[in-house]
N, C-alpha and C. Protein backbone atom coordinates (compact mmCIF):
# COMPACT_ATOMS: atom_id res chain seq x y z
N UNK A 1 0.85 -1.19 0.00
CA UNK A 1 0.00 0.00 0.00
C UNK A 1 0.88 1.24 0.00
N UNK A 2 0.39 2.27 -0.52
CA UNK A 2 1.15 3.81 -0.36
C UNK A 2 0.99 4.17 0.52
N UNK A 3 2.24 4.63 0.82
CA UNK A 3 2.83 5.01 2.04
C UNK A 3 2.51 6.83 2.60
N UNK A 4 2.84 7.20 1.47
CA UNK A 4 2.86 8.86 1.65
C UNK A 4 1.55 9.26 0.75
N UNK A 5 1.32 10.46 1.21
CA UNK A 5 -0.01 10.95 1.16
C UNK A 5 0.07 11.40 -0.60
N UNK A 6 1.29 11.53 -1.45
CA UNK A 6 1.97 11.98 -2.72
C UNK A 6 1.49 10.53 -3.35
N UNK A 7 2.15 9.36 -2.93
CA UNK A 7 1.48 7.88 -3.21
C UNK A 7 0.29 7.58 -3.46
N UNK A 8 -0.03 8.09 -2.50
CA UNK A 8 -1.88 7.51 -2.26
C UNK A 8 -2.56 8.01 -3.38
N UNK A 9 -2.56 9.69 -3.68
CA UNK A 9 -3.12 10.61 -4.59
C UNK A 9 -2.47 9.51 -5.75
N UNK A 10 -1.66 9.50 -6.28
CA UNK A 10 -1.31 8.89 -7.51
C UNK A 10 -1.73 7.26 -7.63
N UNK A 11 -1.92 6.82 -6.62
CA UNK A 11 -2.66 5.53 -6.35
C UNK A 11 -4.10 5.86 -7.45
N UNK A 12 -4.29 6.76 -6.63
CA UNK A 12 -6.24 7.31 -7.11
C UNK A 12 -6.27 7.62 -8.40
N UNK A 13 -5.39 8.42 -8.48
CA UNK A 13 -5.38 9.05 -10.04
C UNK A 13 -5.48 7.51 -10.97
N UNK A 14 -4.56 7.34 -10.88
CA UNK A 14 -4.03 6.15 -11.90
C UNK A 14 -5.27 5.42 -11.42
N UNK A 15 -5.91 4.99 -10.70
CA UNK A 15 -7.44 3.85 -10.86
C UNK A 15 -8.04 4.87 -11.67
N UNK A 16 -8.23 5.96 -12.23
CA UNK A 16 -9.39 7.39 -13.24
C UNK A 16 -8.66 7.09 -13.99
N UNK A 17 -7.36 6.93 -14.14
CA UNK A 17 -6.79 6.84 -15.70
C UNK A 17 -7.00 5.27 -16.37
N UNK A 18 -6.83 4.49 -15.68
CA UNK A 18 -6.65 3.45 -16.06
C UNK A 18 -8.41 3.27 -16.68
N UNK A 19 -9.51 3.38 -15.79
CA UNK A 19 -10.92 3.26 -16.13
C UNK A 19 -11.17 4.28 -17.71
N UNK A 20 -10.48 5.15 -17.53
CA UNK A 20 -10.48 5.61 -18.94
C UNK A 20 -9.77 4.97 -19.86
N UNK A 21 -9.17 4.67 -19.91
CA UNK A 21 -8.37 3.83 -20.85
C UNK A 21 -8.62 2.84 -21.45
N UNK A 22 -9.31 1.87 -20.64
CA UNK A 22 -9.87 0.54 -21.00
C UNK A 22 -11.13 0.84 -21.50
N UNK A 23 -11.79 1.96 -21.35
CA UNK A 23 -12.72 2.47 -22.07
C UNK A 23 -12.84 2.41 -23.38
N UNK A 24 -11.47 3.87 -23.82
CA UNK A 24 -10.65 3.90 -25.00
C UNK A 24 -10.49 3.05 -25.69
N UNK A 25 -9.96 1.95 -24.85
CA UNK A 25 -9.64 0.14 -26.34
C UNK A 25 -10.54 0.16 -26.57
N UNK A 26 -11.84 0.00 -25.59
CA UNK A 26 -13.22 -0.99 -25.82
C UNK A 26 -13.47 -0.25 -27.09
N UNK A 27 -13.49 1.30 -27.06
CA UNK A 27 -14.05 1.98 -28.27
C UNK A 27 -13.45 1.38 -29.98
N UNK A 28 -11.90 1.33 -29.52
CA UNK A 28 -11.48 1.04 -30.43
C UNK A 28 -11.78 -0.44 -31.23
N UNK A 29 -11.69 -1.20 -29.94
CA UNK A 29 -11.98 -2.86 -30.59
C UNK A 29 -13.61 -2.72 -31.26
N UNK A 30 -14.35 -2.02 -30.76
CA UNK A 30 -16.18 -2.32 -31.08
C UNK A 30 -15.98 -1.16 -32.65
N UNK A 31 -14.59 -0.27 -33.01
CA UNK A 31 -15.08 0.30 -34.04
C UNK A 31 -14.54 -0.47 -34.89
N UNK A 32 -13.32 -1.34 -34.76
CA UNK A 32 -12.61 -2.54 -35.65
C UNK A 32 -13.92 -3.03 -36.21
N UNK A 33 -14.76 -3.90 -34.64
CA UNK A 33 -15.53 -4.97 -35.56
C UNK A 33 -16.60 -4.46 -35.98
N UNK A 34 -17.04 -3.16 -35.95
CA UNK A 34 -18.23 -2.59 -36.72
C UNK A 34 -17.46 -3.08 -38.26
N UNK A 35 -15.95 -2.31 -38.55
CA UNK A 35 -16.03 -2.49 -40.08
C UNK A 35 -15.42 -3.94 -40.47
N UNK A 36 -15.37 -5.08 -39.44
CA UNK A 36 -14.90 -6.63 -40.29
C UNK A 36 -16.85 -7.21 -40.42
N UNK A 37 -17.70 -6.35 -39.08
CA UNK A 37 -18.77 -6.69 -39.56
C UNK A 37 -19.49 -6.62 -41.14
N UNK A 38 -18.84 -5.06 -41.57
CA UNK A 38 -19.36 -4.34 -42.66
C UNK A 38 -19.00 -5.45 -43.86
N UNK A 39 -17.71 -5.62 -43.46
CA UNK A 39 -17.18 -6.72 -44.64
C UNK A 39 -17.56 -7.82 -45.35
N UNK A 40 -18.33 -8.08 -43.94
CA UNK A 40 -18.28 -10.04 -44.03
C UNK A 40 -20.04 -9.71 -44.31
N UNK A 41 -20.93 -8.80 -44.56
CA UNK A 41 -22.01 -8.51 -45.16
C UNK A 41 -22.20 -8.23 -46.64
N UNK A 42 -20.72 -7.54 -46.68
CA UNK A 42 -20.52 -7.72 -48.45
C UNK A 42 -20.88 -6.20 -49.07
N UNK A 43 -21.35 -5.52 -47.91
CA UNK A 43 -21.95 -4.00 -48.42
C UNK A 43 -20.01 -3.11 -48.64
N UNK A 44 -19.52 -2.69 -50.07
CA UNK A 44 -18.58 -1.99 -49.93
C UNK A 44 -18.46 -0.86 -49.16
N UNK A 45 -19.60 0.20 -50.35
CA UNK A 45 -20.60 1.20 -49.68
C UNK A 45 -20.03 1.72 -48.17
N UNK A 46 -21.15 0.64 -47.33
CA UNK A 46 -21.25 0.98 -46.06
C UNK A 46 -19.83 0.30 -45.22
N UNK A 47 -19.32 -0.45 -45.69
CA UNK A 47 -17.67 -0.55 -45.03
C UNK A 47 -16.96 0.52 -45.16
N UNK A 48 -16.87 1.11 -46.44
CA UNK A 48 -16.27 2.51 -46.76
C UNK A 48 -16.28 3.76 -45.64
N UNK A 49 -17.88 3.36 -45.36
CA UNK A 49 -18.79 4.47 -44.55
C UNK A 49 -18.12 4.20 -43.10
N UNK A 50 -18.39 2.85 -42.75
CA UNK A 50 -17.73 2.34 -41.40
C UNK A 50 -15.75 2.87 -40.86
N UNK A 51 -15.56 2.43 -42.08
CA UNK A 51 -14.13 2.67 -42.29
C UNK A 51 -13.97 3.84 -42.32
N UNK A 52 -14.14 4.63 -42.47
CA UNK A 52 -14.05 6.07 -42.67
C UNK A 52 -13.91 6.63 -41.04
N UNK A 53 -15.24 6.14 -40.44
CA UNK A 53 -15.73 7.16 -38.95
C UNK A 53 -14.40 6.10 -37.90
N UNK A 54 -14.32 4.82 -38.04
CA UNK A 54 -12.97 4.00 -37.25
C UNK A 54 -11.78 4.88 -37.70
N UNK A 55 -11.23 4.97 -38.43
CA UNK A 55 -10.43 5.40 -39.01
C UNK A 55 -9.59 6.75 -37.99
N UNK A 56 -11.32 7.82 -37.64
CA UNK A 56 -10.86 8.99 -37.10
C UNK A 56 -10.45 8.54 -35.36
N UNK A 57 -11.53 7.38 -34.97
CA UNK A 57 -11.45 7.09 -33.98
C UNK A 57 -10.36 6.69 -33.51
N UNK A 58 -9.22 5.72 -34.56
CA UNK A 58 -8.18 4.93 -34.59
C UNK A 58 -7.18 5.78 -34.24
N UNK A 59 -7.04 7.17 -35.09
CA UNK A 59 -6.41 8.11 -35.05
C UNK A 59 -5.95 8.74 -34.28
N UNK A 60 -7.38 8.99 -33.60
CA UNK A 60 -7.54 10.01 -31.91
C UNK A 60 -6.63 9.58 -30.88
N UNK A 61 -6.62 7.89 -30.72
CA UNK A 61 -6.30 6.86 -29.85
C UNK A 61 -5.33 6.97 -29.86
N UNK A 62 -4.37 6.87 -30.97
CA UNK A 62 -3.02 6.30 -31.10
C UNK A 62 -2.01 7.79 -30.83
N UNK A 63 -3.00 9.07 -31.07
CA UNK A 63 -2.74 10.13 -30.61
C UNK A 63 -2.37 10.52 -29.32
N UNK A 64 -3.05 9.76 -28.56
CA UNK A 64 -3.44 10.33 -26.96
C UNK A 64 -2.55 8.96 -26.43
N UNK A 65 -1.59 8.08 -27.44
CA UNK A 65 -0.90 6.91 -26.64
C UNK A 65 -2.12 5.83 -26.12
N UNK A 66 -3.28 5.92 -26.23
CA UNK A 66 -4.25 4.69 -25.92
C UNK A 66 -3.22 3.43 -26.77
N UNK A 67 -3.16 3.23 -27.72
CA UNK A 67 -2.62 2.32 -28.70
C UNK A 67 -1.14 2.91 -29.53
N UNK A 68 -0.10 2.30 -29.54
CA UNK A 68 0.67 2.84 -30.31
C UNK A 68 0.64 2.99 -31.44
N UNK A 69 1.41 3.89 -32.00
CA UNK A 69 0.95 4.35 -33.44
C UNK A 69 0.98 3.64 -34.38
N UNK A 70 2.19 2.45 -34.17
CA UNK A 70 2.11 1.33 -35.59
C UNK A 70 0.86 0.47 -35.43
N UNK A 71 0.71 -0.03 -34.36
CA UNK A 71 -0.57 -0.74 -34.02
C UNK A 71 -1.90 0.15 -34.40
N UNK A 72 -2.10 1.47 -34.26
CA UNK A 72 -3.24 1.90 -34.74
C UNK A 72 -3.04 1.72 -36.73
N UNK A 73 -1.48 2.09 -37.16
CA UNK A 73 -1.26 2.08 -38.65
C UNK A 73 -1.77 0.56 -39.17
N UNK A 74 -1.27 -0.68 -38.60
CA UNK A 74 -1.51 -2.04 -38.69
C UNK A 74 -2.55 -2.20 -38.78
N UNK A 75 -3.96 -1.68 -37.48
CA UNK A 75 -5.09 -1.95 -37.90
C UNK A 75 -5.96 -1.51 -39.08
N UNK A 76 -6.03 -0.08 -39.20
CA UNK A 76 -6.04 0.98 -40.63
C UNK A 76 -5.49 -0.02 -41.60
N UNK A 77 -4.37 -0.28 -41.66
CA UNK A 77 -3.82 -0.94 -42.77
C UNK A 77 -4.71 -2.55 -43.35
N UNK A 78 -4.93 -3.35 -42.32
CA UNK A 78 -5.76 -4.14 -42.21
C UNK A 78 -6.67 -3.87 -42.66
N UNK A 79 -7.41 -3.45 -42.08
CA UNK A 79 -9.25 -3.20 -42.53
C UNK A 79 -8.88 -2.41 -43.42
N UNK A 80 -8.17 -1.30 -44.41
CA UNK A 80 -8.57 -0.95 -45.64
C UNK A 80 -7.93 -2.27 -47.11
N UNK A 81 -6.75 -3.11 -46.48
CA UNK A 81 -7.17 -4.20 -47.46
C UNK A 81 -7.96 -5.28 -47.52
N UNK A 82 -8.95 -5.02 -46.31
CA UNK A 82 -9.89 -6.25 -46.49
C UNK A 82 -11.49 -5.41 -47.35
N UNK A 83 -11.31 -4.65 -46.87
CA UNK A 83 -11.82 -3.51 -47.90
C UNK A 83 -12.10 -3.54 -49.11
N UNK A 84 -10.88 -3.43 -49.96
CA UNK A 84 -9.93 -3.63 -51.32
C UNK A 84 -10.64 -5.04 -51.73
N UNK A 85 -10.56 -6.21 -50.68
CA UNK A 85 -10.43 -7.11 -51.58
C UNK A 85 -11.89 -7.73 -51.85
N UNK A 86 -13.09 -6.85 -51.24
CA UNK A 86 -14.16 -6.98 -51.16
C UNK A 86 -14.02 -6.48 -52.89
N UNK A 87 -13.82 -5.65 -52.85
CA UNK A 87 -13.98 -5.32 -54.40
C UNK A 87 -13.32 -5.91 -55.53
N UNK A 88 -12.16 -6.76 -55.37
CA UNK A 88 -10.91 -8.43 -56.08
C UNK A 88 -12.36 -8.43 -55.78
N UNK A 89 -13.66 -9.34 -55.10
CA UNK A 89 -14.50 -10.57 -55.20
C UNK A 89 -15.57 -10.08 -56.02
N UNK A 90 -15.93 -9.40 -55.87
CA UNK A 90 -17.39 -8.98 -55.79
C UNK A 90 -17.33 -8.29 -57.60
């Protein structure tokens, strides 16, 4: 346990940061599978549409250190060639 009253406060803080944070992924993982949802429906269209609004979200994140930046580039990178290849099938 923290010892000094400087401890304790940063004890607290960090449980508000951390609850935000895990927030932050959740946002991020539920905007991933909005657009592998979009995909695997076959609508380009509305993946485009999906992909687009993740995209800013992905952005924000990797901004503020929620996710590092190659990992936000990796996912972006991901979902716009699964994207792509909706259109190779279709």
């Amino acid at each position: 346990m923290a010892n000094s009253a400087q401890a304790r406060k940063r004890a607290r803080q960090a449980l508000v940061a951390r609850a935000h944070n895990t927030s932050q992924r959740s946002r991020l993982r539920t905007a991933i599978k909005a657009v592998r949802k979009a995909v695997e429906a076959g609508d380009k269209v509305a993946a485009q549409a999906v992909f687009q609004q993740s995209v800013s979200i992905i952005d924000s994140l990797a901004d503020k250190d929620i996710v590092h930046k190659n990992a936000a580039a990796r996912n972006k990178s991901r979902l716009s060639a699964a994207i792509k290849a909706m259109g190779a099938a279709a």
